[in-house]
N, C-alpha and C. Protein backbone atom coordinates (compact mmCIF):
# COMPACT_ATOMS: atom_id res chain seq x y z
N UNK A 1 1.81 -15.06 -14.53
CA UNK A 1 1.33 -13.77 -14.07
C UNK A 1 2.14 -13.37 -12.85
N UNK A 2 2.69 -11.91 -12.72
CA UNK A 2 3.21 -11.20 -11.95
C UNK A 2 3.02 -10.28 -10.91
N UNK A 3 3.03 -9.47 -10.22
CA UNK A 3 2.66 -8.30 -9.78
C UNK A 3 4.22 -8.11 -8.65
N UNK A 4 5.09 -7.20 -8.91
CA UNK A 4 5.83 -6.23 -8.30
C UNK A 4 5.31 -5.38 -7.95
N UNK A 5 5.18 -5.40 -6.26
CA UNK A 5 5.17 -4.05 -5.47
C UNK A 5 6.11 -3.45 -4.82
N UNK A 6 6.33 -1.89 -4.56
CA UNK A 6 6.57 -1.49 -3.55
C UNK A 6 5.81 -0.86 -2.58
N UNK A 7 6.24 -1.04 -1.39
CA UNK A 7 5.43 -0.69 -0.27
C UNK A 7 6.29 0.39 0.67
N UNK A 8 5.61 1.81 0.46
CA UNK A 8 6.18 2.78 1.37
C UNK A 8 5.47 3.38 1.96
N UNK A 9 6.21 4.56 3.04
CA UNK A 9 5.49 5.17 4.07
C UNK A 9 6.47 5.97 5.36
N UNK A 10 6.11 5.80 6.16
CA UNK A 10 6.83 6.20 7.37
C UNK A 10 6.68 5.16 8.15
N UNK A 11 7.65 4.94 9.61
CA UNK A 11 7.63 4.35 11.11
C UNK A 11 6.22 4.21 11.42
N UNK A 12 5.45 3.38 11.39
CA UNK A 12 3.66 3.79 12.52
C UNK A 12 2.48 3.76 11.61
N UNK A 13 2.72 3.89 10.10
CA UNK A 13 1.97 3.87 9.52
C UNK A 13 1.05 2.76 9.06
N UNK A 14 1.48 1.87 9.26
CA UNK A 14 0.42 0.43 9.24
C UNK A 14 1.16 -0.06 7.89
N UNK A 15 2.48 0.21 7.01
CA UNK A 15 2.83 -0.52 6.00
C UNK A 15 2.83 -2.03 6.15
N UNK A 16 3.54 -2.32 7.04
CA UNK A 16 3.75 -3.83 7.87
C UNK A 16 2.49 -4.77 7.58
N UNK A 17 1.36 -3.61 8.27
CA UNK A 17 -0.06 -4.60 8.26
C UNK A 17 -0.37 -4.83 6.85
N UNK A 18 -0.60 -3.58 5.61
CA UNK A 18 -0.35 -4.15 4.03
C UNK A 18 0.28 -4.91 4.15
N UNK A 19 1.41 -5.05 4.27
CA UNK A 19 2.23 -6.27 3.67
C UNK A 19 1.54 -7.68 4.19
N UNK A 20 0.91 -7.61 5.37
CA UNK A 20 0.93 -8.98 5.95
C UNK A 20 -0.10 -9.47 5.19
N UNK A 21 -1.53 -8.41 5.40
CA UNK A 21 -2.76 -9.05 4.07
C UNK A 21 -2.61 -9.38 3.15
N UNK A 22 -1.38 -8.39 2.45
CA UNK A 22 -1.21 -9.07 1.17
C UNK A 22 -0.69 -10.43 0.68
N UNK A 23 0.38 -10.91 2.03
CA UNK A 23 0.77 -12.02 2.16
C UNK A 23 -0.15 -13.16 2.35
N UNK A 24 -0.71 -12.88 2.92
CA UNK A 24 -1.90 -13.32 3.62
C UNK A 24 -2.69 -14.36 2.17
N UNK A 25 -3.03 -13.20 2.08
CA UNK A 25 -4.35 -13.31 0.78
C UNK A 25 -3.18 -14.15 -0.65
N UNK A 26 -1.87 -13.63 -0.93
CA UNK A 26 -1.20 -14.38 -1.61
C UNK A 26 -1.35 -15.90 -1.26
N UNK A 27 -0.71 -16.52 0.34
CA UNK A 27 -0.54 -17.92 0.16
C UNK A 27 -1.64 -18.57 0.40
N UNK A 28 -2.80 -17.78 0.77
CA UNK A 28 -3.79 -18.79 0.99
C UNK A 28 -4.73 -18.55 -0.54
N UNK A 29 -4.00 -18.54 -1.39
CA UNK A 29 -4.71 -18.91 -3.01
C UNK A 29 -3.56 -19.26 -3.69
N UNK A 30 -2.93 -19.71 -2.74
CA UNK A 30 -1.47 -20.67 -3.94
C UNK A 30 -0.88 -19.77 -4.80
N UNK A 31 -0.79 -18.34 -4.61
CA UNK A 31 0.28 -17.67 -5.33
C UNK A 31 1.93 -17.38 -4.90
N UNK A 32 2.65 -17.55 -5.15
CA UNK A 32 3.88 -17.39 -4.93
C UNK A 32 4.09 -15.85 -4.10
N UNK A 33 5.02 -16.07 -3.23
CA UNK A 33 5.23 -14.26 -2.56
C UNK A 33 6.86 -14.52 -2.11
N UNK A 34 7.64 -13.66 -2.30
CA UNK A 34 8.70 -12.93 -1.37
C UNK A 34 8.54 -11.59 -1.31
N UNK A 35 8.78 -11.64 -0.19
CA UNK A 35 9.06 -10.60 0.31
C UNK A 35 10.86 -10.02 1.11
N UNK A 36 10.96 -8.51 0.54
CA UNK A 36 12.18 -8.35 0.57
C UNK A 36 12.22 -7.51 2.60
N UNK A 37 13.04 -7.54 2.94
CA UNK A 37 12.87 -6.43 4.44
C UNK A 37 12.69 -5.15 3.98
N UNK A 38 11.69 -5.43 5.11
CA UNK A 38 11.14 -3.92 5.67
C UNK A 38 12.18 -2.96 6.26
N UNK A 39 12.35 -1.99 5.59
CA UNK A 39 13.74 -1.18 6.52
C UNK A 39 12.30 -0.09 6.72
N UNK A 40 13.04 0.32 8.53
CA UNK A 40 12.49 1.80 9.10
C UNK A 40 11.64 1.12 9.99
N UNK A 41 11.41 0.20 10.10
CA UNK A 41 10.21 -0.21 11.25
C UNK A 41 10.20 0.58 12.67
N UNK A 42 11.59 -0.34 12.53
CA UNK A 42 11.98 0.17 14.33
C UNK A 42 12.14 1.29 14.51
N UNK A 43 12.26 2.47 13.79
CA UNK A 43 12.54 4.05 13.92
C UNK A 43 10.84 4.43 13.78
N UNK A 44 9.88 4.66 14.69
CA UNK A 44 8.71 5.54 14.15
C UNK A 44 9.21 6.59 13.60
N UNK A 45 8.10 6.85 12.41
CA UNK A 45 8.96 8.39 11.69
C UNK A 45 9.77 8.51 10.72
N UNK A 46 10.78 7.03 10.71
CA UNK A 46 11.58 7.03 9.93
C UNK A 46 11.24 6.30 8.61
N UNK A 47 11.61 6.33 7.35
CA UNK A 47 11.04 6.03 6.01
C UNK A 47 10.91 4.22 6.19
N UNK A 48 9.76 3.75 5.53
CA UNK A 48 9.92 2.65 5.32
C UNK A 48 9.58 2.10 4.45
N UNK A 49 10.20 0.97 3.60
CA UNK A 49 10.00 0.65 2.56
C UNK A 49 10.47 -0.97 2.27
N UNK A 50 9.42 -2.04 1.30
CA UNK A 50 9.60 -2.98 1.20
C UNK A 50 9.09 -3.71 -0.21
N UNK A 51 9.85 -4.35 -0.50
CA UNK A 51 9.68 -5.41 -1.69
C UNK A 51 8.80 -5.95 -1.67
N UNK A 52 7.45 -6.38 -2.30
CA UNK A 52 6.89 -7.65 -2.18
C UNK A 52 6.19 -8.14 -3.54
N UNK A 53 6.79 -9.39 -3.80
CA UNK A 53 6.68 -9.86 -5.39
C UNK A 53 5.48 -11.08 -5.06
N UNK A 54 4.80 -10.96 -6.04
CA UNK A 54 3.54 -12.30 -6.46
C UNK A 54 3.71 -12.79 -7.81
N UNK A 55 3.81 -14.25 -7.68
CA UNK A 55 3.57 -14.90 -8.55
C UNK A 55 3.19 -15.91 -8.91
N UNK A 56 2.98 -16.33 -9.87
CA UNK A 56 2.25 -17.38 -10.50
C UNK A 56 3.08 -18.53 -10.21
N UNK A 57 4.18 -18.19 -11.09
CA UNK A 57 5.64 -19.00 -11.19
C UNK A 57 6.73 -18.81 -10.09
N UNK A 58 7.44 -19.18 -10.54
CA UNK A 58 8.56 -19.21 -9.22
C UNK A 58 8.95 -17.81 -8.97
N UNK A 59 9.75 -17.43 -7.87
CA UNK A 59 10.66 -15.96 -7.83
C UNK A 59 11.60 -16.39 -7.48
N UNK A 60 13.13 -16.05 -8.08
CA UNK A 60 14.05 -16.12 -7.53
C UNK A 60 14.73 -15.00 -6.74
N UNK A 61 14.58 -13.99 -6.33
CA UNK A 61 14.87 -12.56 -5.95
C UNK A 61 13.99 -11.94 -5.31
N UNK A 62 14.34 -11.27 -4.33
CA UNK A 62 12.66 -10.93 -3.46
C UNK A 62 13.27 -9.88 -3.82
N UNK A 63 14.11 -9.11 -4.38
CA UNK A 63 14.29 -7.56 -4.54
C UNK A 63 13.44 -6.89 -6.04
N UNK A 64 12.94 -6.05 -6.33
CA UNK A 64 12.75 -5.64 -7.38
C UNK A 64 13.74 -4.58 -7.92
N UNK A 65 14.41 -5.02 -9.09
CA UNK A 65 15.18 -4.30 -10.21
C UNK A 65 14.24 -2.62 -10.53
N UNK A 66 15.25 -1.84 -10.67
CA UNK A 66 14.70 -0.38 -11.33
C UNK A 66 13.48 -0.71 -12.63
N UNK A 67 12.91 0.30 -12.46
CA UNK A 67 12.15 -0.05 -13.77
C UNK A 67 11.04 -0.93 -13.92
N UNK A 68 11.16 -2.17 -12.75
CA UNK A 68 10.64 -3.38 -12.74
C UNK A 68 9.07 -3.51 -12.50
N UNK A 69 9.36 -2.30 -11.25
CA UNK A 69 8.08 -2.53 -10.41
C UNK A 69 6.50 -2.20 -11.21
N UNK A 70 5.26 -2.86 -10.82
CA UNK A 70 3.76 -2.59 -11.29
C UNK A 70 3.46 -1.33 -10.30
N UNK A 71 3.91 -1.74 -9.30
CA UNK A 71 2.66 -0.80 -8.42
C UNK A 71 3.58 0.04 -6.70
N UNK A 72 3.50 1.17 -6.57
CA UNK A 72 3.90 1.42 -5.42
C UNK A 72 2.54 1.92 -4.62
N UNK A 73 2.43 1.38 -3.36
CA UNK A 73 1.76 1.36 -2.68
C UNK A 73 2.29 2.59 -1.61
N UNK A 74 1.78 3.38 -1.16
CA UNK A 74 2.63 4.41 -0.23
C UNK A 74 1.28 5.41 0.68
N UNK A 75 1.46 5.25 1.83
CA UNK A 75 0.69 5.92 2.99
C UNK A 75 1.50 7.61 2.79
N UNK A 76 2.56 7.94 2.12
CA UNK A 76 3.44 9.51 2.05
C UNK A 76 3.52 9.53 0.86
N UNK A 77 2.75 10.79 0.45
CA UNK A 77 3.14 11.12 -1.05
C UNK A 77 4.51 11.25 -1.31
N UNK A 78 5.28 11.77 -0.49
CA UNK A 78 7.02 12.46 -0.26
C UNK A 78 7.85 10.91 -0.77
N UNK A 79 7.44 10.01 0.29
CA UNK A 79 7.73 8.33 0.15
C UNK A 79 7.14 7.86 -1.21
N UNK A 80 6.04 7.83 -1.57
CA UNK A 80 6.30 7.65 -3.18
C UNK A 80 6.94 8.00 -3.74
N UNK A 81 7.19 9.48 -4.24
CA UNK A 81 7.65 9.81 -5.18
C UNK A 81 9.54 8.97 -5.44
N UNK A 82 9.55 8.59 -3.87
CA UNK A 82 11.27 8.66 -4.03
C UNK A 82 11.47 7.18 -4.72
N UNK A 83 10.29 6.38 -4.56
CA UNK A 83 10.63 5.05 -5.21
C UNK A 83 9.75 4.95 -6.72
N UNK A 84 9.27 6.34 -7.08
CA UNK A 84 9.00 6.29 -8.91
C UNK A 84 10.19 5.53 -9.46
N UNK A 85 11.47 5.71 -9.58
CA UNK A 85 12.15 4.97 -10.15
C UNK A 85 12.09 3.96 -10.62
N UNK A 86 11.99 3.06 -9.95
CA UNK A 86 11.53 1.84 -10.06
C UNK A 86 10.07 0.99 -10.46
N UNK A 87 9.46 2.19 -10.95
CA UNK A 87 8.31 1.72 -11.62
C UNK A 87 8.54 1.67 -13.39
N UNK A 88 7.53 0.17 -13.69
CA UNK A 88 7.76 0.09 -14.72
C UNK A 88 7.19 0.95 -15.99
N UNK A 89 6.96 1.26 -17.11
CA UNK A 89 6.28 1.89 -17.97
C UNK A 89 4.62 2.14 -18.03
N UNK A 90 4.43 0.93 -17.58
CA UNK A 90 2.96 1.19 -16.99
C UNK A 90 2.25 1.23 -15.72
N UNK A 91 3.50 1.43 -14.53
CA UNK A 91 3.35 1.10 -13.07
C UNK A 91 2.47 2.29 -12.87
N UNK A 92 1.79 1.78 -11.55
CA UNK A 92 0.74 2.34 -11.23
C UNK A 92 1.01 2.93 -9.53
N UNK A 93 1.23 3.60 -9.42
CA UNK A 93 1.38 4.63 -8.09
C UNK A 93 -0.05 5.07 -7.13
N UNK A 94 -0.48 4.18 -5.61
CA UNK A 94 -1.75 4.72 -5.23
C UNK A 94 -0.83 5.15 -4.38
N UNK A 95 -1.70 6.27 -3.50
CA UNK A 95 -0.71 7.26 -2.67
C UNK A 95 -1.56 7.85 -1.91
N UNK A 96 -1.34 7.96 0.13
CA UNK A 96 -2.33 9.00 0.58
C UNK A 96 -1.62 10.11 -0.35
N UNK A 97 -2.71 11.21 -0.11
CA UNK A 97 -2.34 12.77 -0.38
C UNK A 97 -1.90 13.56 0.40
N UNK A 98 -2.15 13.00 1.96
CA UNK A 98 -1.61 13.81 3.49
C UNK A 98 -0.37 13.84 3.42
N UNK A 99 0.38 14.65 3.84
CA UNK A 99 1.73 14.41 4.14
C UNK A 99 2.01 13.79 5.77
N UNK A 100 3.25 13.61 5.76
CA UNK A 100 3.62 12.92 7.22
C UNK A 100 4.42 13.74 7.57
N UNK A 101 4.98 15.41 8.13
CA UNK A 101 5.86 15.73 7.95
C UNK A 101 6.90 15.36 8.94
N UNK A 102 8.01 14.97 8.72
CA UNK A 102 8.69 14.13 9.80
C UNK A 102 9.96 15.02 9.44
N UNK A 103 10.33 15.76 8.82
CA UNK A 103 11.76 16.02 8.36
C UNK A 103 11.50 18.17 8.82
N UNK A 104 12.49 18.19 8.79
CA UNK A 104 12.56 19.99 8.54
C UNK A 104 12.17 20.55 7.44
N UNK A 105 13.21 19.33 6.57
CA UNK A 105 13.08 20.47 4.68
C UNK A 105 12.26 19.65 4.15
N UNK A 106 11.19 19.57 4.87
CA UNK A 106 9.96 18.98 3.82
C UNK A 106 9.57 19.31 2.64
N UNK A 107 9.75 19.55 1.43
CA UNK A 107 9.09 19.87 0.57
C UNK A 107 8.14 20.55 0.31
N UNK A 108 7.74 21.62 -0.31
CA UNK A 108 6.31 21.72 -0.91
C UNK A 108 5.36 20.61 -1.11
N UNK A 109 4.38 20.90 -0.38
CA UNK A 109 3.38 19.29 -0.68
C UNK A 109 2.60 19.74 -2.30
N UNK A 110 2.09 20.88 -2.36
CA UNK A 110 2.00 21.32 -3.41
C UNK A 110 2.80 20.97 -4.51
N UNK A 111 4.17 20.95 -4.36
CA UNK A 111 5.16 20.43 -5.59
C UNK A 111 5.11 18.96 -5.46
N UNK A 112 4.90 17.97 -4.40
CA UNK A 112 4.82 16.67 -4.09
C UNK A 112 3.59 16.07 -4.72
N UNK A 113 2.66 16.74 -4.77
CA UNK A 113 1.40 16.26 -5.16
C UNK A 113 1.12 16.44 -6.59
N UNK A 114 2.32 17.56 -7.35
CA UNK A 114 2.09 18.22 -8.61
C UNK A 114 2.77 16.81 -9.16
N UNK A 115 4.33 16.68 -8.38
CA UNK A 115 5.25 15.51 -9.14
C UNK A 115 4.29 14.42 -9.81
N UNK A 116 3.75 13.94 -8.44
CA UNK A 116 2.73 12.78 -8.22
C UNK A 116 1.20 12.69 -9.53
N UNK A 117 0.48 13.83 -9.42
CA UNK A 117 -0.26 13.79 -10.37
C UNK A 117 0.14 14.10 -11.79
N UNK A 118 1.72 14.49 -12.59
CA UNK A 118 2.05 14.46 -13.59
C UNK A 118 1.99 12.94 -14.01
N UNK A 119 2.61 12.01 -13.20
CA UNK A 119 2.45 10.51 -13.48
C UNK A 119 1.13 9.93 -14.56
N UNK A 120 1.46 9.54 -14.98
CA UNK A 120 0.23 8.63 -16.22
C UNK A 120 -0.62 7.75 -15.64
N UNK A 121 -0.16 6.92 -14.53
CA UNK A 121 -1.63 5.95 -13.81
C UNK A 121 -0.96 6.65 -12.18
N UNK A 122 -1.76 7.19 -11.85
CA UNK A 122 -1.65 7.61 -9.94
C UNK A 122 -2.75 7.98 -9.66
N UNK A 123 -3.50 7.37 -8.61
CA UNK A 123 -4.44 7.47 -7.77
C UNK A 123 -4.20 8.09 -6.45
N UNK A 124 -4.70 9.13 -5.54
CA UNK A 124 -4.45 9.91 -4.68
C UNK A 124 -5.83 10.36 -3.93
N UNK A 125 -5.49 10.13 -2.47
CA UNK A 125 -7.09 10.70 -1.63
C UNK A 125 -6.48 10.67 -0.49
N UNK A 126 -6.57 11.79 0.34
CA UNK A 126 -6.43 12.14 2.05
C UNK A 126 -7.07 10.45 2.39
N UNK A 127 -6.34 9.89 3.07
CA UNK A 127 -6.95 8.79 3.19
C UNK A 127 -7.19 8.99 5.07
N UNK A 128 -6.17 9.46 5.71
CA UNK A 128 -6.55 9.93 7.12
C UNK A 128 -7.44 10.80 7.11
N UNK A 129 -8.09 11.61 5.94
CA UNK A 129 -9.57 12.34 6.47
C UNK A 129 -10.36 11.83 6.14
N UNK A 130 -10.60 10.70 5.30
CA UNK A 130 -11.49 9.63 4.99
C UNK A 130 -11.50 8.66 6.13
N UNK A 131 -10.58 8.78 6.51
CA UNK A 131 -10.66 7.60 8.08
C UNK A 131 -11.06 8.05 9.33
N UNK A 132 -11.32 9.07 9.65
CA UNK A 132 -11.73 10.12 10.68
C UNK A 132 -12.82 10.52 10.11
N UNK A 133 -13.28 11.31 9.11
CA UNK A 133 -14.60 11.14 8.55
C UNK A 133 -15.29 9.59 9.11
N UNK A 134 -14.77 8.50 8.98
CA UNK A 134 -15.83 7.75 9.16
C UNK A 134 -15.40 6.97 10.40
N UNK A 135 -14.91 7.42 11.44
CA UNK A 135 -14.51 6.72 12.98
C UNK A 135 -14.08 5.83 12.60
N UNK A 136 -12.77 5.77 11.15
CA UNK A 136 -12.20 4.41 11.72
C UNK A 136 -10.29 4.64 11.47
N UNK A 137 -10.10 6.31 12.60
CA UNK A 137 -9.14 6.37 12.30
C UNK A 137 -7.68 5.65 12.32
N UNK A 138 -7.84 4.41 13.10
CA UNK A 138 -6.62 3.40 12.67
C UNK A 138 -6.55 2.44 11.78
N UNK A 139 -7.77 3.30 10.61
CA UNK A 139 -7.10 1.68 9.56
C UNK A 139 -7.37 2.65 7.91
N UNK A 140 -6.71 3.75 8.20
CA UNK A 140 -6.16 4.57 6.92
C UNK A 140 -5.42 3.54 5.78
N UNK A 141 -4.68 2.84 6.67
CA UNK A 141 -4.26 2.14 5.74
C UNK A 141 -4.41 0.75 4.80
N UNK A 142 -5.76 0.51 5.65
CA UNK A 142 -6.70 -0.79 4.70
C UNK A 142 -7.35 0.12 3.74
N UNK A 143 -8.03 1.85 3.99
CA UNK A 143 -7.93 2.62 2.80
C UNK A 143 -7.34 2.32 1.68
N UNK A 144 -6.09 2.48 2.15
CA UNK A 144 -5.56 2.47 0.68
C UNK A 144 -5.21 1.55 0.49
N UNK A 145 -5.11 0.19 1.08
CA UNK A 145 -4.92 -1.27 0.42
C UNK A 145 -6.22 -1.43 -1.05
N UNK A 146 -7.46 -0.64 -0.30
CA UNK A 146 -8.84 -0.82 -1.39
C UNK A 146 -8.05 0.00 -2.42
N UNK A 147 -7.93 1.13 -2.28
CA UNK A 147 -7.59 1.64 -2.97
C UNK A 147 -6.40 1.01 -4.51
N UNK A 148 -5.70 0.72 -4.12
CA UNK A 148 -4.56 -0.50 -4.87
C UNK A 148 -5.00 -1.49 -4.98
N UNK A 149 -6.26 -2.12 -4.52
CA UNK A 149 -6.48 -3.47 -5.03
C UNK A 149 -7.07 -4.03 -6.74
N UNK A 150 -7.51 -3.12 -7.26
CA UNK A 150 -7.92 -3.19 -8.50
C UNK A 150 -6.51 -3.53 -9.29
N UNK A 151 -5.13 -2.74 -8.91
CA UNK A 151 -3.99 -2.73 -9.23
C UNK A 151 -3.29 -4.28 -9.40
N UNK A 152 -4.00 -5.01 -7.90
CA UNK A 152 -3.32 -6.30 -7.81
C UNK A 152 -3.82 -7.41 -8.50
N UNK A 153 -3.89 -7.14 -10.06
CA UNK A 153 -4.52 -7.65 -10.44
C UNK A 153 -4.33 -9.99 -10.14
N UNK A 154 -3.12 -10.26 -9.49
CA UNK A 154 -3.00 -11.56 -9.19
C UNK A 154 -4.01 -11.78 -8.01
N UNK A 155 -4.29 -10.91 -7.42
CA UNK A 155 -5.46 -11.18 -6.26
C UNK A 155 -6.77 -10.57 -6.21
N UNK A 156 -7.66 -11.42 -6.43
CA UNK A 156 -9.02 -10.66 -6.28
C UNK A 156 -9.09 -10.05 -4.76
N UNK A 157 -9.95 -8.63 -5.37
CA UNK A 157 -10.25 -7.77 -4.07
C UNK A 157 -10.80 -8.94 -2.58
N UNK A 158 -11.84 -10.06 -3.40
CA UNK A 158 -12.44 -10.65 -2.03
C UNK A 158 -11.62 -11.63 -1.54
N UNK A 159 -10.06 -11.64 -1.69
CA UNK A 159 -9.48 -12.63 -1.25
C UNK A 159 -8.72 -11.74 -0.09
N UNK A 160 -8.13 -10.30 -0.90
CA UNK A 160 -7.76 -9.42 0.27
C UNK A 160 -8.83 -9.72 0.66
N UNK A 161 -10.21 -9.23 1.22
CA UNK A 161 -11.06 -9.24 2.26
C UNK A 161 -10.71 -10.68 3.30
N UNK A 162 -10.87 -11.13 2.85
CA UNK A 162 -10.40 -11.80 3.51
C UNK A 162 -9.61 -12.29 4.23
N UNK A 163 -8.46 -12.26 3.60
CA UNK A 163 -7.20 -11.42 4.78
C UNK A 163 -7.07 -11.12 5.52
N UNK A 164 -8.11 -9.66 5.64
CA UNK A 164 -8.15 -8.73 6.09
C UNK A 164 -8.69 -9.71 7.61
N UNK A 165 -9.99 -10.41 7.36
CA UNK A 165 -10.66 -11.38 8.53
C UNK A 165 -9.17 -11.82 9.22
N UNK A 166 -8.72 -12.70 8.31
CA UNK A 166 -7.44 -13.99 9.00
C UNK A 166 -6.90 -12.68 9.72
N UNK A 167 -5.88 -11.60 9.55
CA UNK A 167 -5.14 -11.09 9.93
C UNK A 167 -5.09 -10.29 11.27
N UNK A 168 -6.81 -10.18 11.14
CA UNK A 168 -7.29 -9.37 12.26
C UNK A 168 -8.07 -9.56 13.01
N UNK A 169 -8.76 -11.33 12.99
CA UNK A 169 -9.19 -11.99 13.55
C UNK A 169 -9.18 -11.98 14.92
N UNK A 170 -7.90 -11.79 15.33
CA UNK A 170 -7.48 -12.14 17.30
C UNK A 170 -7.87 -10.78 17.89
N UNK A 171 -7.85 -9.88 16.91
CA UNK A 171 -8.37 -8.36 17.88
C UNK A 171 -9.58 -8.21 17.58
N UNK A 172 -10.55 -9.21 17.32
CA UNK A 172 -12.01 -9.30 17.55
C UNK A 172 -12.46 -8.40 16.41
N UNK A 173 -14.29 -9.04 15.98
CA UNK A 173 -14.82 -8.41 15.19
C UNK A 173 -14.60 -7.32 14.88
N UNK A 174 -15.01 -6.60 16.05
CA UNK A 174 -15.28 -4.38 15.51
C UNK A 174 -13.77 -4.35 14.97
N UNK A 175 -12.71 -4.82 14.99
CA UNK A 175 -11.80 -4.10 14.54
C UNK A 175 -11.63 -5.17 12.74
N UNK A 176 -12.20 -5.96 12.64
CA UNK A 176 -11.62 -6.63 11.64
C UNK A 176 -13.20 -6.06 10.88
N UNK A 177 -14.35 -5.93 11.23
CA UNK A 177 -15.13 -5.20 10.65
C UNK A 177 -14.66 -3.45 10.12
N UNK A 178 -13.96 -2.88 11.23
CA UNK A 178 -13.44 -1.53 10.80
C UNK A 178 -12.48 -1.61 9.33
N UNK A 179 -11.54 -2.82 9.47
CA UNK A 179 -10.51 -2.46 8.64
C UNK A 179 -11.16 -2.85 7.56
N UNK A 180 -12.51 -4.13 7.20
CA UNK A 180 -13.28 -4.44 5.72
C UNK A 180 -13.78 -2.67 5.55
N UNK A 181 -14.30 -2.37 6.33
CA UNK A 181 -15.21 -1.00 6.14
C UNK A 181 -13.90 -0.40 5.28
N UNK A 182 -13.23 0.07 6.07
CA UNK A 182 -11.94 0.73 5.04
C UNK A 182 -11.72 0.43 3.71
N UNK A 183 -11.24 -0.91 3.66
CA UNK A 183 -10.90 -1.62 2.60
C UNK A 183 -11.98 -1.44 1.66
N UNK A 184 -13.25 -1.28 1.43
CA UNK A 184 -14.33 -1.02 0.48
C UNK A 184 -14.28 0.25 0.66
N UNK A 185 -13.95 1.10 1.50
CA UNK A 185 -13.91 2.77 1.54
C UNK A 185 -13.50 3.24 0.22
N UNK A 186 -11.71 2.72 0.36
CA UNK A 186 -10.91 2.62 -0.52
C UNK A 186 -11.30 2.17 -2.31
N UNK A 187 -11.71 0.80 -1.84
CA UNK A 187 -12.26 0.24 -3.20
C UNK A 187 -13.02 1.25 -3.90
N UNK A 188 -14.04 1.78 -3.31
CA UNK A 188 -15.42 2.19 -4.01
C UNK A 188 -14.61 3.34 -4.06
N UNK A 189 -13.85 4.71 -4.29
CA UNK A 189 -13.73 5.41 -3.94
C UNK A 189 -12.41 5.42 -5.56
N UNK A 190 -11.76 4.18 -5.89
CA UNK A 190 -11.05 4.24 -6.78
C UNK A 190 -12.25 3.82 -8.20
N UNK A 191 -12.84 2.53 -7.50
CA UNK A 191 -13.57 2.11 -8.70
C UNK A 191 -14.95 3.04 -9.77
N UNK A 192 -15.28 4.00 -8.89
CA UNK A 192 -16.53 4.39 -9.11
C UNK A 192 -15.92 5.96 -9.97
């Protein structure tokens, strides 16, 4: 068993912290992970995007091939769309719906969101007004980790939760309670 992700977004967006839960929650149930670099970190603002493979079996390649990928994970609808490519025939695209606008010739979000919902499996929700709706506007992006977790299918949702504890453990309860709150925000919000 497999699961190819990509992971996009912008500079600031909390991609980093996905990646780490997911890591997280990978080695502490004995699944295999590489992970490829994160480009854009160091630029807030600037695009970022990263590899991260699970498996059962070995990986030899932390990059994912065109075509390859299950699932893109993305905080920018704009940032999804640019790594569709690389999804496979049945890849599955979760995506905030907000835009980030960081550029001049931003796009129509209207045409961004049209691209996005032509797709065959894509899931989509303002996930920063779902996170401000419920005072927990710095963890939009454990949103949409719930959101994609049904996706991962090598990891049960309660192992991310858990994660979520290990990862965020040192900045004390309320905040590792905020980001579970999210993370089921997300969940219930795809599953139901």
């Amino acid at each position: 068993m497999k699961t190819d992700i990509i992971l996009s977004g912008v500079g600031g967006q909390g991609i980093l912290s996905i990646a780490t839960v997911i890591g997280e929650a990978a080695t502490s149930t004995g699944v295999e992970l590489k992970q490829a670099e994160v480009h854009g970190m160091s630029q807030r603002g600037g695009d970022v995007q990263s590899n991260l493979r699970l498996s059962t079996d070995h990986i030899y390649s932390d990059l994912i091939p065109k075509g390859e990928a299950d699932l893109i994970i993305s905080m920018e609808p704009m940032e999804a769309l640019r790594y569709v490519g690389f999804l496979n025939a049945d890849g599955r695209v979760v995506s905030s719906s907000a835009p980030f606008v960081n550029i001049p010739n931003y796009p129509s979000i209207d045409a961004v969101l049209a691209e996005l919902r032509a797709l065959p499996h894509v899931s989509l929700l303002d996930i920063d007004a779902m996170a401000r709706e419920h005072q927990i506007p710095k963890s939009a992006n454990m949103i949409l980790l719930g959101m994609a977790a049904p996706a991962i299918s090598i990891l049960t949702p309660e192992s991310l939760r858990q994660a979520i504890s290990t990862v965020f453990a040192r900045k004390g309860d309320a905040i590792v309670e905020a980001n579970q709150k999210a993370f089921d925000l997300g969940y219930n919000a795809v599953k139901s």
